[in-house]
N, C-alpha and C. Protein backbone atom coordinates (compact mmCIF):
# COMPACT_ATOMS: atom_id res chain seq x y z
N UNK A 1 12.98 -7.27 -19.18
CA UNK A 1 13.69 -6.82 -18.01
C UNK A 1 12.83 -5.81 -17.26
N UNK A 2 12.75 -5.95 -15.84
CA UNK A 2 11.75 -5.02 -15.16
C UNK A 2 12.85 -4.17 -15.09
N UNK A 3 13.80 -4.29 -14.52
CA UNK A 3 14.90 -2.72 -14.02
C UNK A 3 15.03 -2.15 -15.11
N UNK A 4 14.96 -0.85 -14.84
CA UNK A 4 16.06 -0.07 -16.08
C UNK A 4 17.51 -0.69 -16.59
N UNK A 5 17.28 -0.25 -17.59
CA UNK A 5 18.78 -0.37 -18.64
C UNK A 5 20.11 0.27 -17.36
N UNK A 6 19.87 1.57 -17.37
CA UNK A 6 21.04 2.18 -16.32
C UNK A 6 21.00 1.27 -14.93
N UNK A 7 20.07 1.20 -14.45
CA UNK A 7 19.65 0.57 -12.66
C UNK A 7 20.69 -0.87 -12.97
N UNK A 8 20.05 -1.75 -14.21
CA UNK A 8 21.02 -3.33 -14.39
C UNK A 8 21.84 -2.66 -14.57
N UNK A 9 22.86 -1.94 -15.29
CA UNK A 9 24.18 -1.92 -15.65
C UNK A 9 25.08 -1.63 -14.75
N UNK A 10 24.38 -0.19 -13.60
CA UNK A 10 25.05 0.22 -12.17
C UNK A 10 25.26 -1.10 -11.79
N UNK A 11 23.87 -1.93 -11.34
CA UNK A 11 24.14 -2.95 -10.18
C UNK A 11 25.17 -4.12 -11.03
N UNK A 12 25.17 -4.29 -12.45
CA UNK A 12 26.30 -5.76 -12.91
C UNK A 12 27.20 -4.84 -12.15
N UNK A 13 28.33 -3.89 -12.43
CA UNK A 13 29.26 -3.09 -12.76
C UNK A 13 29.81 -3.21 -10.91
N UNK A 14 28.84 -3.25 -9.76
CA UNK A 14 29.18 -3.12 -8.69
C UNK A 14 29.32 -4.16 -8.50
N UNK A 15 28.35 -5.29 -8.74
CA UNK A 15 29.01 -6.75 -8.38
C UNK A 15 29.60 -7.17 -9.44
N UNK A 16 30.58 -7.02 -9.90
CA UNK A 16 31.37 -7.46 -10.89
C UNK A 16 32.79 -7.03 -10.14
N UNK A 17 32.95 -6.15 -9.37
CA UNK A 17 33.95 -5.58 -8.38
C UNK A 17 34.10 -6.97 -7.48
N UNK A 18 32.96 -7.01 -6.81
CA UNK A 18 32.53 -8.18 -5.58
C UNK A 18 32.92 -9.28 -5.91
N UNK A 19 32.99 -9.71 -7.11
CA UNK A 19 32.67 -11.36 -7.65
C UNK A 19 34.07 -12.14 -7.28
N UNK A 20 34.42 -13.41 -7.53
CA UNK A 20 35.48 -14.06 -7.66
C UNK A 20 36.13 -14.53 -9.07
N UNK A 21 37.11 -14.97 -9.30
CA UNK A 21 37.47 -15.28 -10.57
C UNK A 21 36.58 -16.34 -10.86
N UNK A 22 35.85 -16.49 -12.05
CA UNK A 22 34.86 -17.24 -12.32
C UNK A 22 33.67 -17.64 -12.22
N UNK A 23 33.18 -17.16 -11.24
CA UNK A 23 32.05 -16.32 -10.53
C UNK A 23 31.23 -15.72 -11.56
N UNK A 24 29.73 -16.20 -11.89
CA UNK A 24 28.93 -15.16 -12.45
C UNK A 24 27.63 -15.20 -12.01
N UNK A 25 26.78 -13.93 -12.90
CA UNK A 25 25.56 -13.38 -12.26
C UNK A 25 24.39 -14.46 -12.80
N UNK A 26 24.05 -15.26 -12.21
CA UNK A 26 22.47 -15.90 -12.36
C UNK A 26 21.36 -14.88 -12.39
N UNK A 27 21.12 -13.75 -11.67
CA UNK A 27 19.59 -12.94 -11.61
C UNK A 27 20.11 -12.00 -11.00
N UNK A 28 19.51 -10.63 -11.55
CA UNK A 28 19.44 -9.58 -10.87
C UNK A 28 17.98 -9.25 -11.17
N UNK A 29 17.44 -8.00 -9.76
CA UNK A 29 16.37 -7.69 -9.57
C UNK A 29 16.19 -6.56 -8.37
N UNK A 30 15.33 -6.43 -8.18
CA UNK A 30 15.31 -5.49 -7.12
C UNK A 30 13.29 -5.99 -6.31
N UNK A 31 13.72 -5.28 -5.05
CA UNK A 31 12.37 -5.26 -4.18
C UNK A 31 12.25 -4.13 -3.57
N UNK A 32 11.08 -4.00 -2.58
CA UNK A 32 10.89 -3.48 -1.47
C UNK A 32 11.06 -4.27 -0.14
N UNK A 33 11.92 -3.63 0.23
CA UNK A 33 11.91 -4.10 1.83
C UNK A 33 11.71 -3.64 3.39
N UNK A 34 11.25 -4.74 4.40
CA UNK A 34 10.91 -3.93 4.99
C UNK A 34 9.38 -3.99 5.38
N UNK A 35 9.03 -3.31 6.37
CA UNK A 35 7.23 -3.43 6.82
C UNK A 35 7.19 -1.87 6.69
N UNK A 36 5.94 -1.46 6.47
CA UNK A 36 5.67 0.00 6.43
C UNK A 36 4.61 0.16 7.47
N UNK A 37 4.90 0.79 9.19
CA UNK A 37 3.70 0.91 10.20
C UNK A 37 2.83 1.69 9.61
N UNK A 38 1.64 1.13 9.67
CA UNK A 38 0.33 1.41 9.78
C UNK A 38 -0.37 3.26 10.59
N UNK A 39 0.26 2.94 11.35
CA UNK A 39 0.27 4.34 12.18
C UNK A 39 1.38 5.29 11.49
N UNK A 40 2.26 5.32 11.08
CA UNK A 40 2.76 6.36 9.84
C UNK A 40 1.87 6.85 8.94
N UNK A 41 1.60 5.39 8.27
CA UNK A 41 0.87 6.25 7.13
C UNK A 41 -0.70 7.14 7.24
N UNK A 42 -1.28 6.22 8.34
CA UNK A 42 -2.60 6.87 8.75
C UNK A 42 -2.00 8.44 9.15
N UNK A 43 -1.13 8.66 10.14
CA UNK A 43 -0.79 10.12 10.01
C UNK A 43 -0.52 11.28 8.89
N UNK A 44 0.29 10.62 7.63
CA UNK A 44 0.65 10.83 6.99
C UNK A 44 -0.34 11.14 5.72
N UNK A 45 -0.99 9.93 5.17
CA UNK A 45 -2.24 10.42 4.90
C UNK A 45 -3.63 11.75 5.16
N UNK A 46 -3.55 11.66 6.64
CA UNK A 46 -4.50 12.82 7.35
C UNK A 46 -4.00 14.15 7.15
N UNK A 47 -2.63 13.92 6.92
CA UNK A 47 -1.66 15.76 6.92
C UNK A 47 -2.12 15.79 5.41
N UNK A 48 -1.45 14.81 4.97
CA UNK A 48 -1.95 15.13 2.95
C UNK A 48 -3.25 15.82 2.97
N UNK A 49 -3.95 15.20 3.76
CA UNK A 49 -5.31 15.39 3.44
C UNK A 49 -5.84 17.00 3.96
N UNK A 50 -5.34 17.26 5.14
CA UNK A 50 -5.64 18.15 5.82
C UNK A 50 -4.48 19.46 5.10
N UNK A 51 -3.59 19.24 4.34
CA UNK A 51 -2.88 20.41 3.83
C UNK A 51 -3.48 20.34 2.24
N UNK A 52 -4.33 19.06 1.53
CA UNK A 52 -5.12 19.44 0.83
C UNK A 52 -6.21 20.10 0.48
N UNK A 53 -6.94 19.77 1.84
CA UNK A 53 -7.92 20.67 2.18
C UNK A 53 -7.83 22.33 2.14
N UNK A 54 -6.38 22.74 2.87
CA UNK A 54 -6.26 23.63 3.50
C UNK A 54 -6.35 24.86 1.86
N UNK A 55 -5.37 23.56 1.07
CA UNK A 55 -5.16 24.84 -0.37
C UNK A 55 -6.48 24.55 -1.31
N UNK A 56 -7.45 23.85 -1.26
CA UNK A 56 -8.65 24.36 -1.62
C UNK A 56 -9.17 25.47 -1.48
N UNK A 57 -9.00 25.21 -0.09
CA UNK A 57 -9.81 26.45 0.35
C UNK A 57 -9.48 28.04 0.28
N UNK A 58 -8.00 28.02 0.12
CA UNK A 58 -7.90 29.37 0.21
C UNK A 58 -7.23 29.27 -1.01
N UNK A 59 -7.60 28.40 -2.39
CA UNK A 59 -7.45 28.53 -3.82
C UNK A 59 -9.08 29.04 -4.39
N UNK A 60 -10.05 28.48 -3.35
CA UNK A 60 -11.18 28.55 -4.03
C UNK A 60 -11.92 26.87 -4.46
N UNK A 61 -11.01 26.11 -4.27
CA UNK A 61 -11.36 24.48 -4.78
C UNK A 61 -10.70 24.20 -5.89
N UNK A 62 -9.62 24.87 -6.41
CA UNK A 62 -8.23 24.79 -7.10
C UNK A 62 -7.35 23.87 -7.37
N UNK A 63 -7.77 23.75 -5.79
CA UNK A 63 -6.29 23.12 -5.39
C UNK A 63 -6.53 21.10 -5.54
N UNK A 64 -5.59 20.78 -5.00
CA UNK A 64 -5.88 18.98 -5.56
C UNK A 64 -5.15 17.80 -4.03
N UNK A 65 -5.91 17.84 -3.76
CA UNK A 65 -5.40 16.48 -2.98
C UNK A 65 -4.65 15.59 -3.22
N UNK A 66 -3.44 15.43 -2.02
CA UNK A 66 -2.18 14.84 -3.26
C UNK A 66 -2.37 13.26 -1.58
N UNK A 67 -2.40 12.60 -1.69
CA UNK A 67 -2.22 11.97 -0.31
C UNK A 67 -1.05 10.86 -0.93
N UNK A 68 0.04 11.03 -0.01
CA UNK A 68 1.50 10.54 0.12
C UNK A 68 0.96 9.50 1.29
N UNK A 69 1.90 8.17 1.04
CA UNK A 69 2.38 7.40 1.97
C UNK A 69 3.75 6.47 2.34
N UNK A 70 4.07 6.38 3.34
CA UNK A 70 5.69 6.11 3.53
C UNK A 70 5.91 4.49 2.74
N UNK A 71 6.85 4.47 2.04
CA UNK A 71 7.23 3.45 1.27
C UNK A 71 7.95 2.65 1.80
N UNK A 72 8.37 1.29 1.52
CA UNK A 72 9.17 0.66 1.69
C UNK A 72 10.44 1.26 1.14
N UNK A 73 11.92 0.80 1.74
CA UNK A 73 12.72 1.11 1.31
C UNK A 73 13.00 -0.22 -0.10
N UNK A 74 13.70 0.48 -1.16
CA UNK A 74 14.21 -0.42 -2.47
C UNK A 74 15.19 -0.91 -2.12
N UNK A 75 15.66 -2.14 -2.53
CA UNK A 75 16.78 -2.87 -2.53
C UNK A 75 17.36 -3.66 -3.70
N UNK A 76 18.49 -3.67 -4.31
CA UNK A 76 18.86 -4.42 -5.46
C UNK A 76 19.40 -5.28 -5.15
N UNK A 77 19.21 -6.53 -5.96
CA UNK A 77 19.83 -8.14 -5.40
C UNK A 77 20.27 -8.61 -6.23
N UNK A 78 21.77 -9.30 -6.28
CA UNK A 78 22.19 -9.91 -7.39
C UNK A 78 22.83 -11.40 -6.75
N UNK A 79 21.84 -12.09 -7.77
CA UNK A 79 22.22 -13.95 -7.45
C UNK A 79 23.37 -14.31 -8.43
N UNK A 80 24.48 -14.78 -7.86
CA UNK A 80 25.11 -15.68 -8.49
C UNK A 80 25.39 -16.73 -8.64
N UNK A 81 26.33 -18.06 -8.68
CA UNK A 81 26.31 -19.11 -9.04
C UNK A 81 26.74 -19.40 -7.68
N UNK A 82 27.25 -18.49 -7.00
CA UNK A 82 28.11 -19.11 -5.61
C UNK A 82 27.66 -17.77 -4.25
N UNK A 83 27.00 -16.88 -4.56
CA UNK A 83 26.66 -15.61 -3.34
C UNK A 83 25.46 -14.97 -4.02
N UNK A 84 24.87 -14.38 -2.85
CA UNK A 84 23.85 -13.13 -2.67
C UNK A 84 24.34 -11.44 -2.45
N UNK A 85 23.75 -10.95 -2.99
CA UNK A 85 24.94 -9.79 -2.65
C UNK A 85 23.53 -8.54 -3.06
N UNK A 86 22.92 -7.80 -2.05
CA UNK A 86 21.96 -7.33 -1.43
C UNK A 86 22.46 -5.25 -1.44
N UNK A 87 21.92 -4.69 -2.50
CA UNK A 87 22.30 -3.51 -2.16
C UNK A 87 21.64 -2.29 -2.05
N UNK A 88 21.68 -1.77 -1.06
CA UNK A 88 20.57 -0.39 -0.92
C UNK A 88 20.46 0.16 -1.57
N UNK A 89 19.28 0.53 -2.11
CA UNK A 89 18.74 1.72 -2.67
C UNK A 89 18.96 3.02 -2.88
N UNK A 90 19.39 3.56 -3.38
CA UNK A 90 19.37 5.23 -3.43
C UNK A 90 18.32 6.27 -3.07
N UNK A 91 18.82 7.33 -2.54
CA UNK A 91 17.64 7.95 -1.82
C UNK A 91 17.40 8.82 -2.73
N UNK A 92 15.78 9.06 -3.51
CA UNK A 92 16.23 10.07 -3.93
C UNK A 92 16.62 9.93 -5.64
N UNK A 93 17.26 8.91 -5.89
CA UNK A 93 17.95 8.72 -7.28
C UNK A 93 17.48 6.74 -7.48
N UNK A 94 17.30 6.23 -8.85
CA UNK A 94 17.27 4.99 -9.24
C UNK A 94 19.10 4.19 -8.94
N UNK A 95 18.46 3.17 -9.22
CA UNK A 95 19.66 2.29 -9.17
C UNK A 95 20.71 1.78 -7.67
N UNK A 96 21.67 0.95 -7.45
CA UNK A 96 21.98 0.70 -6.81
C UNK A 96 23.16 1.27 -5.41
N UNK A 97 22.85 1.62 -4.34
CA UNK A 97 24.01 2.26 -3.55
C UNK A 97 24.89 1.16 -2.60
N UNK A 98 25.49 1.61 -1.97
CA UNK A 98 26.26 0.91 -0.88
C UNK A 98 25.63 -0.60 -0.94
N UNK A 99 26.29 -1.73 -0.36
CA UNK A 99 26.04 -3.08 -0.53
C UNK A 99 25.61 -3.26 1.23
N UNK A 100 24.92 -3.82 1.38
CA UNK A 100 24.09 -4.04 2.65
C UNK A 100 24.81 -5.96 3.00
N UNK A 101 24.91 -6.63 2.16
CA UNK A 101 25.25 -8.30 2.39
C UNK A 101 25.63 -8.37 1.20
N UNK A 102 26.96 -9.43 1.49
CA UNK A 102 27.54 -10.36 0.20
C UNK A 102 27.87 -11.35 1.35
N UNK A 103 26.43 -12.70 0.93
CA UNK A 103 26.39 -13.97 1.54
C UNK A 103 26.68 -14.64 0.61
N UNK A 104 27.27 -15.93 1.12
CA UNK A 104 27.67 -17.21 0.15
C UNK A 104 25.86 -17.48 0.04
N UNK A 105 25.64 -18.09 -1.39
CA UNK A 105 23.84 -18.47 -1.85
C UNK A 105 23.92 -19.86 -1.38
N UNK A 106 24.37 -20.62 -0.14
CA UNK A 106 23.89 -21.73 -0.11
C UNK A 106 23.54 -21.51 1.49
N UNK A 107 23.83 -19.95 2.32
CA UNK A 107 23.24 -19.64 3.48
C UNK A 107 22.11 -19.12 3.42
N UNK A 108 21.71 -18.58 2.51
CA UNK A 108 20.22 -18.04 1.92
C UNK A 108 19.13 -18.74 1.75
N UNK A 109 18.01 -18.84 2.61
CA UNK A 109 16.53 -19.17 2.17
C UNK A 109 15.29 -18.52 2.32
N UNK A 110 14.59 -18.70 0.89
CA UNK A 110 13.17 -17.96 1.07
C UNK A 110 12.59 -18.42 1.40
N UNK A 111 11.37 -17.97 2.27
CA UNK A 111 10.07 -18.10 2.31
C UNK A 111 9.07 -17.08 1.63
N UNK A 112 8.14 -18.24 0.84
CA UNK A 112 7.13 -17.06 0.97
C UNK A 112 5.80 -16.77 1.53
N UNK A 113 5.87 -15.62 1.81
CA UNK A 113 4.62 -15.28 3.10
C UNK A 113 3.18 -15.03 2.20
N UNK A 114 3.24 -14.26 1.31
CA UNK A 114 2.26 -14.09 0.43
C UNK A 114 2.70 -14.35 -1.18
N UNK A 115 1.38 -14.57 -1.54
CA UNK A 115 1.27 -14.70 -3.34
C UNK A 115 -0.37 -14.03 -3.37
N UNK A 116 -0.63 -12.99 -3.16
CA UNK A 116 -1.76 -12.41 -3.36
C UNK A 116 -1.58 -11.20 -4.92
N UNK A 117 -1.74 -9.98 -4.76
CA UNK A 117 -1.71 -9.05 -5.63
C UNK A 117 -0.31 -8.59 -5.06
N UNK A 118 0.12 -8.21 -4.02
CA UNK A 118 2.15 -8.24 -4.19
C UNK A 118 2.34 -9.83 -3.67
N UNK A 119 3.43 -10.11 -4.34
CA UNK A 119 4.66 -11.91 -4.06
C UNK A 119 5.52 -10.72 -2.82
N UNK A 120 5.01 -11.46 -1.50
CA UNK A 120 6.17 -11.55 -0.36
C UNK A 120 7.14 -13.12 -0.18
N UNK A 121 7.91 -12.12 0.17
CA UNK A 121 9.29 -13.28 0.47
C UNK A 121 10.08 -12.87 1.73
N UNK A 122 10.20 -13.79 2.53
CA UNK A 122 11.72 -14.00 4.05
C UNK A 122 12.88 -14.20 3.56
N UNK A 123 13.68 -13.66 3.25
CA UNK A 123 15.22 -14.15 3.28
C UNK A 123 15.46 -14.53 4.63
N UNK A 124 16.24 -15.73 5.32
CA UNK A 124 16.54 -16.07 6.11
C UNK A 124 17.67 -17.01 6.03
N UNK A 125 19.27 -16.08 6.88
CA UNK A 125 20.03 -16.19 6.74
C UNK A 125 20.39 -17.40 7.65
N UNK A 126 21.23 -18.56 7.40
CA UNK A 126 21.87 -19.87 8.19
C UNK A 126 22.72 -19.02 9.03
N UNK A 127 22.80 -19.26 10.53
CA UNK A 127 23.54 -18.54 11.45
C UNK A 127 23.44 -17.19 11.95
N UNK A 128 22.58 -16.76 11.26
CA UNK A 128 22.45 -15.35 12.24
C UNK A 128 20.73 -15.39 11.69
N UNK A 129 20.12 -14.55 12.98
CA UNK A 129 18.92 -14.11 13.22
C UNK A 129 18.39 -12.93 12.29
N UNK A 130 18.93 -12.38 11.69
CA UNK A 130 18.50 -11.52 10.49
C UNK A 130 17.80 -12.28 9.44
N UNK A 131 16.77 -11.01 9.70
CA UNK A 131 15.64 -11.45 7.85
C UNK A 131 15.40 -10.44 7.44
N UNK A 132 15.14 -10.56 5.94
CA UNK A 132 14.91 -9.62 5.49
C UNK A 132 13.66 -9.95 4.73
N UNK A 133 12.53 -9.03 4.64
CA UNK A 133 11.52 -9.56 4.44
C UNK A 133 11.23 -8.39 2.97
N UNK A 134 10.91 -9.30 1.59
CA UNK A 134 10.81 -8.05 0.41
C UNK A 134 9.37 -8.20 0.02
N UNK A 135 9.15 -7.31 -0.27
CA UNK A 135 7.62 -7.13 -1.58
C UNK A 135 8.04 -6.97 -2.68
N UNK A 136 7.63 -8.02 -3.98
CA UNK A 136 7.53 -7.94 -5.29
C UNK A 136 5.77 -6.67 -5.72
N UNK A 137 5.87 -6.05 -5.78
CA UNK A 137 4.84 -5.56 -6.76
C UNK A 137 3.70 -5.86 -7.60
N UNK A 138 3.00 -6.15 -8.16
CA UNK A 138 2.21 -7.02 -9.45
C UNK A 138 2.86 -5.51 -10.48
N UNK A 139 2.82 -4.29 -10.13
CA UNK A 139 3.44 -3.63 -11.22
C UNK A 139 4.94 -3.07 -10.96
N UNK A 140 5.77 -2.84 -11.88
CA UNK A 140 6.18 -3.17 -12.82
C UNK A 140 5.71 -4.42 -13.40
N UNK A 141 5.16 -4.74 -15.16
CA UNK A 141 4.77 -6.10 -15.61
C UNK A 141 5.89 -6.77 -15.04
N UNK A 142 6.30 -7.92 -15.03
CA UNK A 142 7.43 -9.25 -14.45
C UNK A 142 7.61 -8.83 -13.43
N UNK A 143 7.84 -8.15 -11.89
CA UNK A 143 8.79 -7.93 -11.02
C UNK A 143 7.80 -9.14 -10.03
N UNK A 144 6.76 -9.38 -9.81
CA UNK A 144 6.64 -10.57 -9.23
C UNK A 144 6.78 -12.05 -9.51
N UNK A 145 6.91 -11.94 -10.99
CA UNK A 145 7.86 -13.27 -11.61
C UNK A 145 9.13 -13.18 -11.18
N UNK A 146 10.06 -11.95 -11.55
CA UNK A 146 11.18 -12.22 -10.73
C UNK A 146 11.28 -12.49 -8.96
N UNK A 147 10.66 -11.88 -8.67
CA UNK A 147 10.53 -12.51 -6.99
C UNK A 147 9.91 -13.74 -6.92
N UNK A 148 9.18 -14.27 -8.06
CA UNK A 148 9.26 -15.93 -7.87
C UNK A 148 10.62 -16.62 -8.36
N UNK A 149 10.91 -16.11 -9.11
CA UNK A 149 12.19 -17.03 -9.72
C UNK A 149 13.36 -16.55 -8.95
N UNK A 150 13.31 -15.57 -7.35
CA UNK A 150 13.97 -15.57 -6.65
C UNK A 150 14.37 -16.93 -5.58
N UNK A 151 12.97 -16.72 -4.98
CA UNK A 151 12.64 -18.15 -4.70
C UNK A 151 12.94 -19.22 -4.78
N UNK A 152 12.60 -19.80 -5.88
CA UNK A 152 12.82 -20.99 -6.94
C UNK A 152 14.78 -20.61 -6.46
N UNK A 153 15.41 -19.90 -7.26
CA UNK A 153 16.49 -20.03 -6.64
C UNK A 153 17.52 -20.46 -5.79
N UNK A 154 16.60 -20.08 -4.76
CA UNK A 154 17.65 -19.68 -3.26
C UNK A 154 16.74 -21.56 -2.77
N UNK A 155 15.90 -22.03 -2.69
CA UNK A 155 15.12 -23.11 -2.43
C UNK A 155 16.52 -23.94 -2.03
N UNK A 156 16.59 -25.05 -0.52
CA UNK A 156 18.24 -25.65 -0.85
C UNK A 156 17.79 -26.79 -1.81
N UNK A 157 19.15 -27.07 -2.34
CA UNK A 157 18.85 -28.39 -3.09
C UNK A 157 18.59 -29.78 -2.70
N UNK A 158 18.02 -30.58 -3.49
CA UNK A 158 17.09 -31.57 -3.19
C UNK A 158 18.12 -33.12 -2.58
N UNK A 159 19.23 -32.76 -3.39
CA UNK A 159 20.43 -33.63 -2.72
C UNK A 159 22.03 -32.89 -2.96
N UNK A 160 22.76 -33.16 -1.73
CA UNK A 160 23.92 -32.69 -1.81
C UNK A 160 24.93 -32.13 -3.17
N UNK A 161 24.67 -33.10 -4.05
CA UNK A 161 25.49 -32.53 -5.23
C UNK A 161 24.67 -31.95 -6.31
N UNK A 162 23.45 -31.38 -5.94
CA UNK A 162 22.04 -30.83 -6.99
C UNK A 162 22.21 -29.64 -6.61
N UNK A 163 21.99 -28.72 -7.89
CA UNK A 163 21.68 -27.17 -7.65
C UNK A 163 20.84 -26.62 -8.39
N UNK A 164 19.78 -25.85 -7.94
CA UNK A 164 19.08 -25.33 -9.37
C UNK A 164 19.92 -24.20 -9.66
């Protein structure tokens, strides 16, 4: 399991509220979502750098260069046999907050944009213009296996009465 013990148990425990009678969880997981501008972090970087500098210098060369950059926001996702159900991140703290989407899983499709050193994926919802676009990681070990076997998932089926 890539999530924490606490992070899975929050997120079953919230969609287990959500679910229907009979209804269960196929996959849970989590991503990053989201694009991170380029021009943030170059700023952001230069201040690290330039307030690293700054406590060198008046440590003597002490001091340590810490350079921060703006993250994607986290998101927790739980697949079931019949919905998607998509929930924000905590700011600040692990595990799952407020629920962002609870789609039926046969309006849901991935694409994926990359398979390099991070697995990107498109969620792209049937009927509305919203996507959501995640990064799997290569670390945590598995979290880009699970964003493949997200994939594999949500894929529609090959004939009307087929489901993976």
């Amino acid at each position: 399991m890539v999530m924490s013990k606490k992070s899975h148990r929050q997120l079953t425990t919230k969609t287990e509220l959500l679910m229907q009678p009979g209804e269960r969880i196929v996959h849970t997981l989590y991503a990053r979502a989201g694009t991170v501008p380029i021009k943030k972090n170059v700023a952001s970087i230069a201040a690290s750098v330039a307030v690293g500098a700054a406590v060198t210098a008046i440590t003597g060369g002490a001091g340590v260069v810490i350079v921060t950059a703006f993250d994607k926001a986290r998101v927790y996702i739980t697949v079931t046999d019949r919905s998607v159900l998509i929930f924000a991140g905590r700011r600040n703290k692990s595990g799952p907050g407020d629920i962002i989407a609870h789609v039926p899983r046969d309006t849901v499709t991935a694409t994926v944009l990359r398979n390099r050193m991070a697995y990107q994926l498109r969620l792209d919802f049937a009927g509305s213009d919203q996507r959501l676009r995640l990064t799997f990681a290569p670390w945590p070990r598995g979290l880009k296996d699970s964003g493949r076997y997200l994939a594999t998932l949500l894929q529609p089926p090959t004939s009307a009465n087929e489901r993976l």
